[in-house]
C-alpha atoms as a PDB file:
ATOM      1  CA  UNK A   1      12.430  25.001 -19.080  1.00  0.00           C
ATOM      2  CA  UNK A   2      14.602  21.812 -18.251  1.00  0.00           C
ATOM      3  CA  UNK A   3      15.702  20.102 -21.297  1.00  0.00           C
ATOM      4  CA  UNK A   4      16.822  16.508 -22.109  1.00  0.00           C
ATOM      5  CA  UNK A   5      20.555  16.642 -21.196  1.00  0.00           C
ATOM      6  CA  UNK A   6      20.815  19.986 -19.899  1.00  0.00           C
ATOM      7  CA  UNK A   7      21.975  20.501 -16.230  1.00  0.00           C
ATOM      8  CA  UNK A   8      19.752  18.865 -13.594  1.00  0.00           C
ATOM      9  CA  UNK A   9      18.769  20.082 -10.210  1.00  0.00           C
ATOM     10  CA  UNK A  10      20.520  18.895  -7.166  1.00  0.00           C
ATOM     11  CA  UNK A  11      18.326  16.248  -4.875  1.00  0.00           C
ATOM     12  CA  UNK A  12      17.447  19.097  -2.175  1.00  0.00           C
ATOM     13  CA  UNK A  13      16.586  21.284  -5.736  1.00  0.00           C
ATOM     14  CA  UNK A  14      14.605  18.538  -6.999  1.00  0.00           C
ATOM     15  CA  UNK A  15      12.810  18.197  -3.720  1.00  0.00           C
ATOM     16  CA  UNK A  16      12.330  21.859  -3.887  1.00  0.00           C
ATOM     17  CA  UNK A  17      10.522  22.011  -6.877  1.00  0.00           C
ATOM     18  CA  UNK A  18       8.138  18.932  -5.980  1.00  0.00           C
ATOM     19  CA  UNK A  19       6.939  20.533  -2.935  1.00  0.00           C
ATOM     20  CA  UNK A  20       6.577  23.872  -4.728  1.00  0.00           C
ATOM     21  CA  UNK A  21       4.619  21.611  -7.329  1.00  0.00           C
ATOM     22  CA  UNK A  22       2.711  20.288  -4.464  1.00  0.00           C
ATOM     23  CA  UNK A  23       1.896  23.836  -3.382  1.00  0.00           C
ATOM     24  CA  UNK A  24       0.411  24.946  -6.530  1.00  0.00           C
ATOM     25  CA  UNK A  25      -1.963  21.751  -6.444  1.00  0.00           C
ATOM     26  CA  UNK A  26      -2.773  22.774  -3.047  1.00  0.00           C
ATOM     27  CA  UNK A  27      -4.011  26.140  -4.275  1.00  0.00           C
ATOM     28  CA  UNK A  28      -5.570  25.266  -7.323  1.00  0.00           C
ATOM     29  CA  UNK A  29      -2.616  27.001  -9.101  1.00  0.00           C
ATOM     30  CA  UNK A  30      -1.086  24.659 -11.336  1.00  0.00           C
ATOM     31  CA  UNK A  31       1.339  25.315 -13.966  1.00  0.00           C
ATOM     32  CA  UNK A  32       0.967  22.111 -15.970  1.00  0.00           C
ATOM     33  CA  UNK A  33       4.803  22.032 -16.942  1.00  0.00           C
ATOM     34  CA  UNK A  34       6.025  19.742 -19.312  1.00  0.00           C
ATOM     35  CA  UNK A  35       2.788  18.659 -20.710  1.00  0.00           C
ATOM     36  CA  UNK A  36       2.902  19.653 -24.661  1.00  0.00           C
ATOM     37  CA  UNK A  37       3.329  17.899 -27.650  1.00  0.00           C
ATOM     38  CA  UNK A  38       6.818  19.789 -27.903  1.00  0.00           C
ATOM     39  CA  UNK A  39       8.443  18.543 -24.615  1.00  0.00           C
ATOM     40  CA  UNK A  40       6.724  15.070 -25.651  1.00  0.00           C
ATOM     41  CA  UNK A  41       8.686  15.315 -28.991  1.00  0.00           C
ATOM     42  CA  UNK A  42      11.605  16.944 -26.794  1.00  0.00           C
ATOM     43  CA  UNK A  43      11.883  13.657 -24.580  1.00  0.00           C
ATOM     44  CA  UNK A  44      11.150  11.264 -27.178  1.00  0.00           C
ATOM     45  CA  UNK A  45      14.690   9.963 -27.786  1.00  0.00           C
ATOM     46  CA  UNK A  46      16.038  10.862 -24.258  1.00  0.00           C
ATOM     47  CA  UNK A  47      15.004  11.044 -20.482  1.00  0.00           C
ATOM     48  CA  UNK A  48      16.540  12.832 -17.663  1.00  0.00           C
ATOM     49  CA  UNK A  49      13.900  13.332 -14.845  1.00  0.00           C
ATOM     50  CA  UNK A  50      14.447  14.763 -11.503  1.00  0.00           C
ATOM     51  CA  UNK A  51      13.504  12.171  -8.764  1.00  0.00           C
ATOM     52  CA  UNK A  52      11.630   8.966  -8.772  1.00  0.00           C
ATOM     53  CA  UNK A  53       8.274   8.610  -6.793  1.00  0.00           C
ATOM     54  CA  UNK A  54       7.686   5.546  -4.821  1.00  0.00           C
ATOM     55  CA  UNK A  55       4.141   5.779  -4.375  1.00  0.00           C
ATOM     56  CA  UNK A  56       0.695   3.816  -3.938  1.00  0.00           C
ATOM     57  CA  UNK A  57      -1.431   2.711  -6.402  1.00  0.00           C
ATOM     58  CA  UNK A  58      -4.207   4.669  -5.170  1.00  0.00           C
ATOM     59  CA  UNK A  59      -6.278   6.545  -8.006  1.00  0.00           C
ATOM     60  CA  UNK A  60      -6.471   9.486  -6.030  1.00  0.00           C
ATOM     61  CA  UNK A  61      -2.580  10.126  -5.353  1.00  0.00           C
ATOM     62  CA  UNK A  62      -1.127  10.492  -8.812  1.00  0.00           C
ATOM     63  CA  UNK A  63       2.831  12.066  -8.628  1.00  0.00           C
ATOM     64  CA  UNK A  64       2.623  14.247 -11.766  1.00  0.00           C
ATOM     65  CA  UNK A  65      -0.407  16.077 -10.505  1.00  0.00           C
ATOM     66  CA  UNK A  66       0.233  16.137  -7.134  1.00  0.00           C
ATOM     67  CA  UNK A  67       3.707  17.790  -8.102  1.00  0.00           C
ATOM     68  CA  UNK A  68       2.865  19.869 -10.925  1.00  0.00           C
ATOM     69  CA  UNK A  69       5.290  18.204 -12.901  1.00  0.00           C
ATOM     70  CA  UNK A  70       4.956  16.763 -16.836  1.00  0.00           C
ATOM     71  CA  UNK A  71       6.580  14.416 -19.383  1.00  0.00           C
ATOM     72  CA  UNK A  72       9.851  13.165 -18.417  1.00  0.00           C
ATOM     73  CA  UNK A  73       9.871  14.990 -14.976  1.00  0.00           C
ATOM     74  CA  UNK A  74       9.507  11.481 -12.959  1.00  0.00           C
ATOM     75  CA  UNK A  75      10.262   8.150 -12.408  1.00  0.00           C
ATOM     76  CA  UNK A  76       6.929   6.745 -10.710  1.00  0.00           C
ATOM     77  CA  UNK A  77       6.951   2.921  -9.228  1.00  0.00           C
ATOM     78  CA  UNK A  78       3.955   2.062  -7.531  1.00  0.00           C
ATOM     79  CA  UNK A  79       2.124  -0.058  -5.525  1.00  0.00           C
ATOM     80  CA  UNK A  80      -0.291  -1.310  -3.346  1.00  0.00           C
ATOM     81  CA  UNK A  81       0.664   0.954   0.193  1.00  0.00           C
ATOM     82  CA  UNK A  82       4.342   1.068  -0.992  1.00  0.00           C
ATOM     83  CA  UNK A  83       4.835  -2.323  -0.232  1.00  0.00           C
ATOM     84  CA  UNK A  84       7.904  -3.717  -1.042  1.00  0.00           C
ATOM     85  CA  UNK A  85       7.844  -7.828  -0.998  1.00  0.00           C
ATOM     86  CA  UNK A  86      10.392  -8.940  -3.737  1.00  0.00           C
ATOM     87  CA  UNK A  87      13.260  -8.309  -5.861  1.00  0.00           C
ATOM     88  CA  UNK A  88      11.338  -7.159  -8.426  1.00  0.00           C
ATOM     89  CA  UNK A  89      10.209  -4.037  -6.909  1.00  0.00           C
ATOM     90  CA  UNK A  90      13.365  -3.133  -4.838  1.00  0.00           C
ATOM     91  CA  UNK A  91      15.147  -3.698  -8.343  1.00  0.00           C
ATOM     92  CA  UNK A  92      12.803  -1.335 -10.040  1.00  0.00           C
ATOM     93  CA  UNK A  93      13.106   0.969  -7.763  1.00  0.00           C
ATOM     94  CA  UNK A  94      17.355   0.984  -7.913  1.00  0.00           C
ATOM     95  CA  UNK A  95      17.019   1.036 -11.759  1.00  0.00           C
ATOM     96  CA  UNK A  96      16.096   5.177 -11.602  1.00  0.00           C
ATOM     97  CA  UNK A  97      18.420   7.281 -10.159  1.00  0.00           C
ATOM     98  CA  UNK A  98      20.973   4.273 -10.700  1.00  0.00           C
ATOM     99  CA  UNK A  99      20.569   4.493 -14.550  1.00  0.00           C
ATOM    100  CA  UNK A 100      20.545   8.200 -15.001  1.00  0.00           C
ATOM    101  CA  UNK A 101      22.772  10.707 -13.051  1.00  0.00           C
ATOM    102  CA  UNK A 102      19.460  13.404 -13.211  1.00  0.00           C
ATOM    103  CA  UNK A 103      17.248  11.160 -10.748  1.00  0.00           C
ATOM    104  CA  UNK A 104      18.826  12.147  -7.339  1.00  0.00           C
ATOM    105  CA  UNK A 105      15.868  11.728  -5.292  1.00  0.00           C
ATOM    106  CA  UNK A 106      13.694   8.828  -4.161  1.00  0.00           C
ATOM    107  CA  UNK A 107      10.399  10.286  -2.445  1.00  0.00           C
ATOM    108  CA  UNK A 108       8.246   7.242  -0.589  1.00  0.00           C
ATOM    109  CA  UNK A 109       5.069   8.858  -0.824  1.00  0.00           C
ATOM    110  CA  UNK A 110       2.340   7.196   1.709  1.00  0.00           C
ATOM    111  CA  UNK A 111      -1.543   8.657   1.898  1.00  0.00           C
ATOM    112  CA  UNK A 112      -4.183   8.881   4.205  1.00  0.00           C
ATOM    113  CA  UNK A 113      -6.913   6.982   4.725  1.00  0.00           C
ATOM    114  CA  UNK A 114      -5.086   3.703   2.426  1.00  0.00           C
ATOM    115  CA  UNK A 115      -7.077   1.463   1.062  1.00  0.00           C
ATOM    116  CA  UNK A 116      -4.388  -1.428   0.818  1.00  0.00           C
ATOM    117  CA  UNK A 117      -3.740  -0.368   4.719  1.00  0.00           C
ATOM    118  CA  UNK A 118      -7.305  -1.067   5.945  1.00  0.00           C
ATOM    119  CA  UNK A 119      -7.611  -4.149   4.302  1.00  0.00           C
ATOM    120  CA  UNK A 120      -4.129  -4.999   5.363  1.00  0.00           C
ATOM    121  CA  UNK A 121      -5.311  -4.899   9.175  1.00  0.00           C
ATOM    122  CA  UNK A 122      -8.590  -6.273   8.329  1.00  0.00           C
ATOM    123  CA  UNK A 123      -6.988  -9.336   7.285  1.00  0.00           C
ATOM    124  CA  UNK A 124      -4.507  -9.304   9.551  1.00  0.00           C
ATOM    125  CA  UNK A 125      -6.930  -8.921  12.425  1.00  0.00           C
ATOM    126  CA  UNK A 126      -9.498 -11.515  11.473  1.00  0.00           C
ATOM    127  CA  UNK A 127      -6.703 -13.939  10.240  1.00  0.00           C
ATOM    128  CA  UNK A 128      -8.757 -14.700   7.021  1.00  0.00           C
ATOM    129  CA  UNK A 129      -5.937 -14.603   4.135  1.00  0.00           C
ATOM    130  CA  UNK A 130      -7.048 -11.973   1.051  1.00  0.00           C
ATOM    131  CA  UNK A 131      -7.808 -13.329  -2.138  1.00  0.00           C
ATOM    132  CA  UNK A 132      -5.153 -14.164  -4.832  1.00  0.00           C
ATOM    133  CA  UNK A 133      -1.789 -12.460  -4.643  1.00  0.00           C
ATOM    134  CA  UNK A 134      -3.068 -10.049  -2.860  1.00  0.00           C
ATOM    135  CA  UNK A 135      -2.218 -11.833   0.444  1.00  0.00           C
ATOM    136  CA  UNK A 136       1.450 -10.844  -0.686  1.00  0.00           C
ATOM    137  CA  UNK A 137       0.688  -7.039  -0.335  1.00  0.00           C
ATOM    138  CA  UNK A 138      -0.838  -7.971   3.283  1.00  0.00           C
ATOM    139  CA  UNK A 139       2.460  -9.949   4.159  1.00  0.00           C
ATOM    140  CA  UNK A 140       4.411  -7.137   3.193  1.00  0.00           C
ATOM    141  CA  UNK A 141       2.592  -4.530   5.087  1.00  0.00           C
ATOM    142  CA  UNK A 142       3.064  -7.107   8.636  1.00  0.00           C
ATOM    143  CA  UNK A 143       6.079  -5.015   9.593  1.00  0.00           C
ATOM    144  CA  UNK A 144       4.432  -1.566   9.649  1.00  0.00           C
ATOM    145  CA  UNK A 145       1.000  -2.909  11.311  1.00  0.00           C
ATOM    146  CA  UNK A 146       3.147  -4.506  14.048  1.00  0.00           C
ATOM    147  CA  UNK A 147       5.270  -1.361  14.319  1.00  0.00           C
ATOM    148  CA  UNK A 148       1.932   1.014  14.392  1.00  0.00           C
ATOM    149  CA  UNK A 149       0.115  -1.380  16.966  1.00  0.00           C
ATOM    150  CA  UNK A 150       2.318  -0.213  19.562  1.00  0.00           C
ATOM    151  CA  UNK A 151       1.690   3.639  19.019  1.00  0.00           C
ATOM    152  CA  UNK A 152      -1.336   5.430  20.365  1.00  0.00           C
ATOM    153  CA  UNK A 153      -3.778   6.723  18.582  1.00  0.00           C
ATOM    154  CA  UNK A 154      -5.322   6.068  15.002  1.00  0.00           C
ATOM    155  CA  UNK A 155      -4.031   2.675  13.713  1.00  0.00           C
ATOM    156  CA  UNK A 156      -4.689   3.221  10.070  1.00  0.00           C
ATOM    157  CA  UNK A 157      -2.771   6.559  10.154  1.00  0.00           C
ATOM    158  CA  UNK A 158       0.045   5.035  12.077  1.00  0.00           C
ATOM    159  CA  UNK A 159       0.611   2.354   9.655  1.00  0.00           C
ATOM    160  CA  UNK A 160       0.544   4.523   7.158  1.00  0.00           C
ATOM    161  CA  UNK A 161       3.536   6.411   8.419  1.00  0.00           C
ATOM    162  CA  UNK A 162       5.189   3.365   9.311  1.00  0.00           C
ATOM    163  CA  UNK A 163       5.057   2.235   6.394  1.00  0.00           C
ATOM    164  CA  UNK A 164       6.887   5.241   4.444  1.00  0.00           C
ATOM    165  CA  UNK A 165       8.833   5.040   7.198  1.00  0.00           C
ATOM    166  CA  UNK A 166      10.157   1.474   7.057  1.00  0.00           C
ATOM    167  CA  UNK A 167      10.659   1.987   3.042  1.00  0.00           C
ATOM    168  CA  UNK A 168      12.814   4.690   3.551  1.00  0.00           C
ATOM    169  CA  UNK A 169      14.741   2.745   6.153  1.00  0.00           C
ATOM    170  CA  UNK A 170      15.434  -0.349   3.877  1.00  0.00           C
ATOM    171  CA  UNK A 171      15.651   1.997   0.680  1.00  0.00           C
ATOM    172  CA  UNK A 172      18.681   3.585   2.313  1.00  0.00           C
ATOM    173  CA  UNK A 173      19.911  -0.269   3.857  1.00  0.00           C
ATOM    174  CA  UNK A 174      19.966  -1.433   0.569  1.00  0.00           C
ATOM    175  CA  UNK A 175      23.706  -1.511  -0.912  1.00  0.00           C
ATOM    176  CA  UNK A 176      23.217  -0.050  -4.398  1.00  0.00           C
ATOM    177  CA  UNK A 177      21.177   2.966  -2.716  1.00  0.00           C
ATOM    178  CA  UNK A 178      23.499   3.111  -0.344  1.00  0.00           C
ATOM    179  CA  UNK A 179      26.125   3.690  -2.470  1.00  0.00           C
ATOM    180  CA  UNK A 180      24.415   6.505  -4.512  1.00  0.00           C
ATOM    181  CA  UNK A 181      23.587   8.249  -0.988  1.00  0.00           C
ATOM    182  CA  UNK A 182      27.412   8.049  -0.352  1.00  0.00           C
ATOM    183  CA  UNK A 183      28.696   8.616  -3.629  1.00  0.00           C
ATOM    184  CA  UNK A 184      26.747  10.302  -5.554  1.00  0.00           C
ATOM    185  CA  UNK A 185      24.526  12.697  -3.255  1.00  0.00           C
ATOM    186  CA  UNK A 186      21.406  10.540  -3.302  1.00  0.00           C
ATOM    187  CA  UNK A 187      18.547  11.574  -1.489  1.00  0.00           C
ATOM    188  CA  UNK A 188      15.967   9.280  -0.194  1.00  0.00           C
ATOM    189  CA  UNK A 189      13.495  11.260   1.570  1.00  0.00           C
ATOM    190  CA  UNK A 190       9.381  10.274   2.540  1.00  0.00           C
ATOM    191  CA  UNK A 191       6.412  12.009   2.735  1.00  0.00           C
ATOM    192  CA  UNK A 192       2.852  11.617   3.847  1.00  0.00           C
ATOM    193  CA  UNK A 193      -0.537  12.995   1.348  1.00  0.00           C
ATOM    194  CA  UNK A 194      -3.707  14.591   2.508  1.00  0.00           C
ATOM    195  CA  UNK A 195      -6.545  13.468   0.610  1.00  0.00           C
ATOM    196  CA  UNK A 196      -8.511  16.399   1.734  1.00  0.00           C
ATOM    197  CA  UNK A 197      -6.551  19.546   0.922  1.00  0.00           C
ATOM    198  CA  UNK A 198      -3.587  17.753  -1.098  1.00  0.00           C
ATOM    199  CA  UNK A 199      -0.592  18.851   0.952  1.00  0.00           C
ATOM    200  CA  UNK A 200       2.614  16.552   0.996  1.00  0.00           C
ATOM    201  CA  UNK A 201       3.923  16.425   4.682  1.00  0.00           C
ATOM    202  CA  UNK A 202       8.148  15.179   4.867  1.00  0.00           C
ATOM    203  CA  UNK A 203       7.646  12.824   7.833  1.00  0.00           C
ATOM    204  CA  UNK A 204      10.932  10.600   6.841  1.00  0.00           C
END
């Protein structure tokens, strides 16, 4: 057991351990780490988790399940698709593996079948904007509809790749990330879910 302050893994260790995580979720094998009122009490005054998760708000995709992982394991930002429209959320995003040396990995985490996706091109197609601030989350999402309209096949799924896709791409563009990934072995890697059998696919 990892404790607060103790040696971390590596990014390509941390990514390691979330997809052997995943596995165990997969097979109905889970370990539960981390999830006592000791490693609570253990992390209470310190954290040093392994990787953020840039994931969706979905209720269905939650990181510390899907990962087998516990208290203090992750950094988890999330939103509607992974949509990234402001400062805000690129900043939050920076804050993790740029405030603590542990957090060496950003996984963009995408899912099939997206809720925020479908409406997305539903709004998009019709034209009719989406109520409140939610038109933002269909703004932001623009870039990966156009960039899955040109692909054959299933739109939904398409834009759902794109999507992980393009956050990797500016996640890595941005300067502070950048400079982690050169400097400090940052890994920035993405990754598709299946609802159905709850396998983690690295498509980025």
């Amino acid at each position: 057991m990892t404790r607060p302050g103790a040696q971390r893994p590596g990014p390509r260790e941390a990514l390691k351990l979330l997809m052997e995580g995943n596995q165990r979720w997969v097979n109905g094998q889970l370990e539960h780490p981390h999830q006592s009122a000791g490693r609570r009490r253990e992390v209470a005054a310190r954290q040093d988790p392994l990787a953020l998760v840039f994931s969706c708000i979905d209720s269905r995709v939650p990181p510390e399940i899907i990962f087998d992982r516990g208290v203090g394991d992750l950094f988890v930002f999330r939103t509607g698709a992974e949509a990234m429209d402001n400062q805000v959320v690129l900043g939050s995003v920076e804050f993790g593996p740029n405030g603590y040396e542990s957090a060496r990995l950003i996984f963009v985490l995408g899912h099939e079948r997206c809720s925020a996706v479908i409406a997305a091109i539903a709004a998009i197609q019709t034209g009719e904007p989406a109520p409140g601030h939610i038109q933002a989350v269909v703004d932001a999402l623009r870039p990966a509809c156009d960039a899955a309209a040109r692909l054959p096949g299933d739109l939904v799924e398409n834009m759902v790749r794109a999507q992980v896709r393009l956050d990797v791409a500016e996640l890595t563009a941005d300067p502070l990330i950048a400079g982690l990934i050169a400097g400090h072995g940052l890994l920035v890697v993405g990754g598709r879910y299946d609802l159905t059998s709850g396998a983690v696919e690295i498509i980025a």
